[in-house]
Protein backbone atom coordinates (compact mmCIF):
# COMPACT_ATOMS: atom_id res chain seq x y z
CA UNK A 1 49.39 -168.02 -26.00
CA UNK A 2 48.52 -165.11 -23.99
CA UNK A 3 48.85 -161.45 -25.45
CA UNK A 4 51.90 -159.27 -24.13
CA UNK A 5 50.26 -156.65 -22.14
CA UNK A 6 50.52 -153.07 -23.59
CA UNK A 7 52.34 -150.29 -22.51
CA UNK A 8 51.40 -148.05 -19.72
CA UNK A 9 52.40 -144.58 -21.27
CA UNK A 10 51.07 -141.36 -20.29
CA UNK A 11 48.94 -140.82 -23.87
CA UNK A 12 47.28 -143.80 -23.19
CA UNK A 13 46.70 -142.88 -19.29
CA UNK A 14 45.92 -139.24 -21.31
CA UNK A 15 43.18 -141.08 -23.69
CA UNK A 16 41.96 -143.41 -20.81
CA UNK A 17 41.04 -140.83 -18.24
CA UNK A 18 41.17 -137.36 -20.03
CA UNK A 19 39.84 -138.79 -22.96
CA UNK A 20 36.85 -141.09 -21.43
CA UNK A 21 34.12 -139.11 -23.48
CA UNK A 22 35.11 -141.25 -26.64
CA UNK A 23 33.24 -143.79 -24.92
CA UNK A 24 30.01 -141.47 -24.50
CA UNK A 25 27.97 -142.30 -28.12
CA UNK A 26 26.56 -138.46 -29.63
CA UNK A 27 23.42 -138.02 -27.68
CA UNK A 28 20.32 -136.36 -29.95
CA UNK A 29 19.21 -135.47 -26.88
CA UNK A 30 21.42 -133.53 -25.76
CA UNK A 31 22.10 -132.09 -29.20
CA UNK A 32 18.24 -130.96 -29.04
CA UNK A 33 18.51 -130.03 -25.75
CA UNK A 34 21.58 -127.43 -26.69
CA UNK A 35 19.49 -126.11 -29.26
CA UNK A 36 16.66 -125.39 -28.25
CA UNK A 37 18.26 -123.60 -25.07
CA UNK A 38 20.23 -122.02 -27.43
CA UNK A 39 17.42 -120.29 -29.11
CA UNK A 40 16.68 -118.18 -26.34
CA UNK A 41 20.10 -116.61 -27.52
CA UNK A 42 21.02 -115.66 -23.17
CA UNK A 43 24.64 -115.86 -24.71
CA UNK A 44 24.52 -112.39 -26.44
CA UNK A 45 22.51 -110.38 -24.04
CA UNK A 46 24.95 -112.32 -21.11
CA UNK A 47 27.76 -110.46 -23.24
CA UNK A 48 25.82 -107.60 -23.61
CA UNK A 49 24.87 -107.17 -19.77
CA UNK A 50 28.37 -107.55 -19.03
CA UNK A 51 29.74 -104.58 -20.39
CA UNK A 52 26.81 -102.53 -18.79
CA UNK A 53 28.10 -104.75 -15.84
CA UNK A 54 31.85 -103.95 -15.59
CA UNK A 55 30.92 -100.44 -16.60
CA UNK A 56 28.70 -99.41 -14.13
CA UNK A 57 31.55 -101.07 -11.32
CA UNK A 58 33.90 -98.40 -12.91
CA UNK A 59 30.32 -95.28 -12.50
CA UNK A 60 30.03 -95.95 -9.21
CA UNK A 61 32.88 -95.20 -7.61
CA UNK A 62 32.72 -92.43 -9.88
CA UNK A 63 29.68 -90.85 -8.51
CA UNK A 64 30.89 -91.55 -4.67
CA UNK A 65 34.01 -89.34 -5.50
CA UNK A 66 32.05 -86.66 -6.67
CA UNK A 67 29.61 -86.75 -4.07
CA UNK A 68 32.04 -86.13 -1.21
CA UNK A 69 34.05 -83.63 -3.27
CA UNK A 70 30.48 -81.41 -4.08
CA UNK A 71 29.90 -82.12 0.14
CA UNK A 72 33.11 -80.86 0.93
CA UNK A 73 32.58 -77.32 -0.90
CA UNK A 74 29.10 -76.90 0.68
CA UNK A 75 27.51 -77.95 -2.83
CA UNK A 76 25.72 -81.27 -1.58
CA UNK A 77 23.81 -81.98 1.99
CA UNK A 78 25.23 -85.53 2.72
CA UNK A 79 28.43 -87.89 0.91
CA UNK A 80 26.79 -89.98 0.11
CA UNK A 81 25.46 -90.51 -3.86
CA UNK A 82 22.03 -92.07 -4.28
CA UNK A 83 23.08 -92.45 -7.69
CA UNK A 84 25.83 -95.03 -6.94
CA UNK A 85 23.77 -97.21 -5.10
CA UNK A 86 21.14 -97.10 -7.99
CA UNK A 87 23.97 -98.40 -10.30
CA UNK A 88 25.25 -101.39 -7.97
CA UNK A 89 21.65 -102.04 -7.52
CA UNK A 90 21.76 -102.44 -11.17
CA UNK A 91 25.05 -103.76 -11.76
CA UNK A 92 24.04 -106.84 -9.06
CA UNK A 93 21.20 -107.86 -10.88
CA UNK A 94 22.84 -108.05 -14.33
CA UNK A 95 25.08 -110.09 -12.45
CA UNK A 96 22.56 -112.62 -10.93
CA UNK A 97 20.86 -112.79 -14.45
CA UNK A 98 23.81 -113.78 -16.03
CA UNK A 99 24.64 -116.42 -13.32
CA UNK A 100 21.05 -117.58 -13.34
CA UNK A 101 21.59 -118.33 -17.42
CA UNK A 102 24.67 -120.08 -17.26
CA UNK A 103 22.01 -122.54 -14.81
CA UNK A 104 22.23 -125.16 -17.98
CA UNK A 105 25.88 -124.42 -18.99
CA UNK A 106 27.49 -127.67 -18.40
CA UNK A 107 24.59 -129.17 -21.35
CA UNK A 108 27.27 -127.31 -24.03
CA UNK A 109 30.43 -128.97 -22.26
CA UNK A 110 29.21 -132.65 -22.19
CA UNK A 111 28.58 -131.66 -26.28
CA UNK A 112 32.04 -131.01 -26.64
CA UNK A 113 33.75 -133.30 -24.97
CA UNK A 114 32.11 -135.89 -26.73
CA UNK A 115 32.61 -134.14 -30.06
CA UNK A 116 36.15 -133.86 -29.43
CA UNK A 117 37.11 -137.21 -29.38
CA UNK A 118 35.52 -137.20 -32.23
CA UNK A 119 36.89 -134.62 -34.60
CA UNK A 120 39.67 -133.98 -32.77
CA UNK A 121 41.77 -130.71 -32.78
CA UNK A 122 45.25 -130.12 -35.20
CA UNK A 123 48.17 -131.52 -32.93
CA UNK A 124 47.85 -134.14 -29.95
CA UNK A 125 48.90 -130.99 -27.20
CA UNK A 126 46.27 -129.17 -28.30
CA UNK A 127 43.65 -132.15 -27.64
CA UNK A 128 45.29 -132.55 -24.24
CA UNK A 129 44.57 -128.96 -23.37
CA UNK A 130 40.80 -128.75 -24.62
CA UNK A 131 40.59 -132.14 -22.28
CA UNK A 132 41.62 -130.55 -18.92
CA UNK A 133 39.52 -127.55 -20.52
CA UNK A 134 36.42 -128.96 -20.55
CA UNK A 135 37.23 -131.23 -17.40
CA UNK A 136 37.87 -128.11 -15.31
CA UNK A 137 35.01 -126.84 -16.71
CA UNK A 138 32.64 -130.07 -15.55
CA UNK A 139 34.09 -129.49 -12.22
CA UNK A 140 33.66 -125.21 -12.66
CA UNK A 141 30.10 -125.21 -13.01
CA UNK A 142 28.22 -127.35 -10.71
CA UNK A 143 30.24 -125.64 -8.09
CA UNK A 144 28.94 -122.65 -9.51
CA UNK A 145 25.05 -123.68 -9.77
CA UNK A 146 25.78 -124.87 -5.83
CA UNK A 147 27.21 -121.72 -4.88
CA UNK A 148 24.33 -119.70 -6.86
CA UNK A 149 21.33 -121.98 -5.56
CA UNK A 150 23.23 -121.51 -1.52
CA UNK A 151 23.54 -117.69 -1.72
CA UNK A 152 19.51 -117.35 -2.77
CA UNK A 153 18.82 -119.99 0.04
CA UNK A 154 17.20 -122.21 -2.28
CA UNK A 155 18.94 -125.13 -0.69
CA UNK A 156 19.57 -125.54 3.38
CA UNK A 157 23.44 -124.99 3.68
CA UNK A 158 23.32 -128.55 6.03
CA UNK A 159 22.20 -131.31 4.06
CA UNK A 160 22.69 -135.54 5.65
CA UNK A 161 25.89 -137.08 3.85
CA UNK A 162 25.61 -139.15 0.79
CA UNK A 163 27.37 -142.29 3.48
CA UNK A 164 24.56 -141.75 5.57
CA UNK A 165 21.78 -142.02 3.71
CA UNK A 166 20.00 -145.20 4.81
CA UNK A 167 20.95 -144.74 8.35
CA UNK A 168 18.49 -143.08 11.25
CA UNK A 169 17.77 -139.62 11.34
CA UNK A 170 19.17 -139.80 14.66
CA UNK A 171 22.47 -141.04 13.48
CA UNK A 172 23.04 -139.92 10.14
CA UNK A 173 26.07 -137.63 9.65
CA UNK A 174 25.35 -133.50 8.44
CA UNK A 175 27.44 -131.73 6.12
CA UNK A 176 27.87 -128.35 6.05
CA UNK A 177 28.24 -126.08 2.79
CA UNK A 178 30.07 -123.14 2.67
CA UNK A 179 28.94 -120.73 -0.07
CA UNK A 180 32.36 -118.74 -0.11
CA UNK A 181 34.53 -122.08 -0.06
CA UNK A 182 32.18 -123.43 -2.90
CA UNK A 183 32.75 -120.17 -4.98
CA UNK A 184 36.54 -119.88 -4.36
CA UNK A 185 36.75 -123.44 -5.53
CA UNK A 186 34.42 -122.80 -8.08
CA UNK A 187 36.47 -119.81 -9.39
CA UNK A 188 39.54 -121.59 -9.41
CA UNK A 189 38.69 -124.18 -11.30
CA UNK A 190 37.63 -121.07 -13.90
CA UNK A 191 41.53 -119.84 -13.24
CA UNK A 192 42.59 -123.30 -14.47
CA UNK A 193 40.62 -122.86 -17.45
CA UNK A 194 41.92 -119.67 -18.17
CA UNK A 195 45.63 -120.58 -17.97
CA UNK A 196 45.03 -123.54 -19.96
CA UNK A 197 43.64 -121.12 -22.65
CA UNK A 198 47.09 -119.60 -22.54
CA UNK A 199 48.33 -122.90 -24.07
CA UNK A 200 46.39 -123.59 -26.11
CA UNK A 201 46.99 -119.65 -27.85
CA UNK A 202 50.67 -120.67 -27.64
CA UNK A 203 49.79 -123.28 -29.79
CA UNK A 204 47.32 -121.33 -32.24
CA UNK A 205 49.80 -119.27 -32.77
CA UNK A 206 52.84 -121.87 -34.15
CA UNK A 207 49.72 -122.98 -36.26
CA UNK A 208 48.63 -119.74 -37.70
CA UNK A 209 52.56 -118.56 -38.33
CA UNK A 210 52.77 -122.42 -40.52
CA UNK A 211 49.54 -121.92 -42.36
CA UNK A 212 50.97 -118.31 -43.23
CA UNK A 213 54.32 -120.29 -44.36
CA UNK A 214 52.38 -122.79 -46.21
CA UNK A 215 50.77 -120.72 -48.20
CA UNK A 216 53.44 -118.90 -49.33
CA UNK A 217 55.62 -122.04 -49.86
CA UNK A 218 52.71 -123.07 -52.08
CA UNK A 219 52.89 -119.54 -54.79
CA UNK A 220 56.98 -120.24 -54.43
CA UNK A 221 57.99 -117.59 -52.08
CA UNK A 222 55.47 -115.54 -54.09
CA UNK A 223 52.63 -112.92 -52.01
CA UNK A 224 49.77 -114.05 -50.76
CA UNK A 225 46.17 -113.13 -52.94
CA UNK A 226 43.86 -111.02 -51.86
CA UNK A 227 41.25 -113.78 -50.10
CA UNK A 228 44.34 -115.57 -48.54
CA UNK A 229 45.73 -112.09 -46.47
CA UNK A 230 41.78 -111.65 -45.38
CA UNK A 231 41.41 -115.08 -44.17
CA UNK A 232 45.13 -114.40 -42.31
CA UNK A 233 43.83 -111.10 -41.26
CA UNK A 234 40.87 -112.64 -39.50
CA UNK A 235 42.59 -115.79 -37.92
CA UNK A 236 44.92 -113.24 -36.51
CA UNK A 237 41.92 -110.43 -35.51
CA UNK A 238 40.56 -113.71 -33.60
CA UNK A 239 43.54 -115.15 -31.98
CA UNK A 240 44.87 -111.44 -30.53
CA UNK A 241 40.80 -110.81 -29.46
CA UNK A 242 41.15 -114.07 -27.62
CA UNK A 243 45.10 -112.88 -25.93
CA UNK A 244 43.00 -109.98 -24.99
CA UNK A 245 39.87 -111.55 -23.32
CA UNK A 246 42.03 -113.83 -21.51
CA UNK A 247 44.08 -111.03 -20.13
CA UNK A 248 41.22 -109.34 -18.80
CA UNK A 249 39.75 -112.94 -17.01
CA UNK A 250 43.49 -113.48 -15.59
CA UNK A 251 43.28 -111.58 -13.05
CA UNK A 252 39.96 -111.71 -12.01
CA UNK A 253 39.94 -115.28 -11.15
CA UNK A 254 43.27 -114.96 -9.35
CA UNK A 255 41.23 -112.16 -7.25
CA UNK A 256 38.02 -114.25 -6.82
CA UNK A 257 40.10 -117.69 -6.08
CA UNK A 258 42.05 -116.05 -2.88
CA UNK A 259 40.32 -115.47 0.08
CA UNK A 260 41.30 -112.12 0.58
CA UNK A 261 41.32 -111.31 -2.70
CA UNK A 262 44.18 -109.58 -5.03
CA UNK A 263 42.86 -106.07 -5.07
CA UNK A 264 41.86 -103.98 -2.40
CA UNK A 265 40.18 -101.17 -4.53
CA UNK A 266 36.96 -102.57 -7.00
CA UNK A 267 38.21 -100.30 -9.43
CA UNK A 268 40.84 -102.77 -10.75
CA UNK A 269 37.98 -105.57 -11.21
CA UNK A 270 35.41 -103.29 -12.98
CA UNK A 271 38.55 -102.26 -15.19
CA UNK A 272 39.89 -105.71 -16.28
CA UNK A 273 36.09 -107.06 -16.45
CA UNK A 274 35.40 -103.97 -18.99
CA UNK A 275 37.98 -105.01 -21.00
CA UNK A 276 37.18 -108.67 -20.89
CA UNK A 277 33.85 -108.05 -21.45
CA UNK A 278 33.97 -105.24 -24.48
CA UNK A 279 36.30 -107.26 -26.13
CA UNK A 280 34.45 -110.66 -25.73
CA UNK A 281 31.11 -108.44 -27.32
CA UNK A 282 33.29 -107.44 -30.16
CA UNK A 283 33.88 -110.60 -31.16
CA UNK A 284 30.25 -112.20 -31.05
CA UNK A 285 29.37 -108.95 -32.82
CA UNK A 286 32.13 -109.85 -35.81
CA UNK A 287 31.09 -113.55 -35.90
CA UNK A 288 27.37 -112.50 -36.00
CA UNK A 289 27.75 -110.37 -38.43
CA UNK A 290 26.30 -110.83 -42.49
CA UNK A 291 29.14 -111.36 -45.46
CA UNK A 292 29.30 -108.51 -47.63
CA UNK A 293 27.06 -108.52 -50.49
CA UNK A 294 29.22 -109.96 -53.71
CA UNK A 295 30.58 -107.27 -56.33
CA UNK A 296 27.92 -106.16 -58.46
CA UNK A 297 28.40 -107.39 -62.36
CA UNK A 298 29.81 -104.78 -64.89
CA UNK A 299 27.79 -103.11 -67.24
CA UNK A 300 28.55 -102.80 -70.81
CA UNK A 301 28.03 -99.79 -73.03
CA UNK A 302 25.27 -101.76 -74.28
CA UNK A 303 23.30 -102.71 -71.26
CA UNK A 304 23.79 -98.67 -70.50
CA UNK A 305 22.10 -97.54 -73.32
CA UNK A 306 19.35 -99.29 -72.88
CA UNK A 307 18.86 -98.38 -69.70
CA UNK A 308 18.94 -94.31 -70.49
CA UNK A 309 16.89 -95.03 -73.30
CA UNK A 310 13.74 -97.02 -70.69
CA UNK A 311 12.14 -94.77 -68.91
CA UNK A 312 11.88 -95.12 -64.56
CA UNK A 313 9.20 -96.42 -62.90
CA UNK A 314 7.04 -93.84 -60.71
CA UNK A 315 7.63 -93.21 -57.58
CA UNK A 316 11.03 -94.18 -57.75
CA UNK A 317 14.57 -92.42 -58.33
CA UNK A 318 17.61 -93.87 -59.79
């Protein structure tokens, strides 16, 4: 007897395509590979550069203002401000660097993809989300290496096609690569990631408000101990940091994914960047950072006695 076929239905068209990485074993390789990149620690001083980044794009047009004001009272020669150009100077090459460490960035992604179908997240929409995450992600980055390894003229922007690779040199077909068109695509696909993140904080959040139900449901209706409203405290301190980064990234990759952009002043994107970036540092400075040290034990009458009675060792004050 043949088997009835199954049911096309869109979670199993969602675990068939989206979900294709459960078919990728764990690679130690790659594992390796992800740490040992990983102890060059580029994440932190990428977060760090970026706030000296998005700062110095808020400086300079700072300094311009200032320069033509002090010109137009007599106080200054020229307009123009040495000082700004200094700063984008500056502000350019933090930019590069960071762009130039995010070369290996799509090592992490193929990790968690394949981790994902393996300890999968709480609720099936959330696993659906981190999918087209880390898929528009895949598609995010090589566009970005492209567009990075284009601008530098690392690679010729006319390359033969892929079809025409075992015809003539006479015959073989060109294409042509558009650095902007790469990075608007490239950016885009970062503007899909960003909205997905959205979703998946609408989510978080109908998680975090049950765990904060549960655990009262679990006392009776009674208050929560002191460990529980930390741990709530810090789930919360997380998910709002995370509203907050996201708000800054919004518009930026709406700006960078049109043509013409959204803003027409620079101010707006060293603004939302600044915020984006100060409040993505806070939080890899508060997951960084060491537990407090436990409560020291009490001392009994006893124990002080004997130590007033001992005498202190030199050099030393208690």
């Amino acid at each position: 007897m043949s088997r009835p076929a199954k049911t096309v239905t869109v979670a199993r068209l969602n675990d068939a395509i989206l979900g294709c990485f459960s078919r990728v074993p764990p690679s130690e390789t790659v594992n390796h590979l992800v740490r040992y990149l990983g102890t060059w620690s580029a994440v932190p001083y990428s977060k760090l550069f970026m706030v000296i980044q998005y700062t110095i794009k808020l400086i300079a047009p700072f300094l311009r203002l200032r320069a033509r004001v002090q010109h137009k009272y007599g106080l200054r020669a020229t307009p123009n401000s040495a000082g700004a150009k200094a700063y984008e100077k500056l502000g350019s090459l933090l930019g590069d660097s960071r762009t130039m460490w995010r070369i290996w960035g799509l090592l992490p992604i193929f990790q968690w993809l394949i981790s994902l179908e393996r300890s999968p997240p709480a609720t099936r929409t959330l696993l659906t989300i981190e999918r087209l995450q880390g898929w528009s992600m895949l598609a995010y980055y090589p566009l970005e290496h492209l567009y990075y390894l284009l601008s530098h003229n690392i690679i010729p922007s006319t390359i033969t096609s892929p079809l025409s690779l075992f015809s003539s040199s006479k015959t073989a077909k060109k294409l042509k690569l558009d650095a902007n068109k790469i990075s608007l695509w490239s950016t885009r696909f970062w503007a899909l990631y960003v909205l997905l993140h959205f979703a998946h904080l609408v989510e978080d959040r109908k998680l975090l408000i049950q765990r904060h139900k549960a655990l009262k449901m679990s006392k009776g209706g009674a208050g929560l101990t002191k460990e529980e409203k930390k741990e709530m405290a810090e789930r919360w301190d997380a998910f709002w940091s995370e509203v907050i980064t996201n708000l800054g990234y919004l518009p930026l990759t709406i700006h960078w994914s049109l043509e013409k952009g959204l803003f027409k002043n620079d101010i707006w994107v060293g603004l939302f960047g600044l915020v984006a970036a100060v409040t993505s540092f806070r939080t890899g400075w508060k997951a960084t950072a060491l537990p407090p040290p436990p409560p020291a034990p009490a001392v009994t009458e006893e124990k002080k006695s004997e130590e007033a009675s001992s005498p202190s060792a030199p050099g030393y004050e208690l």
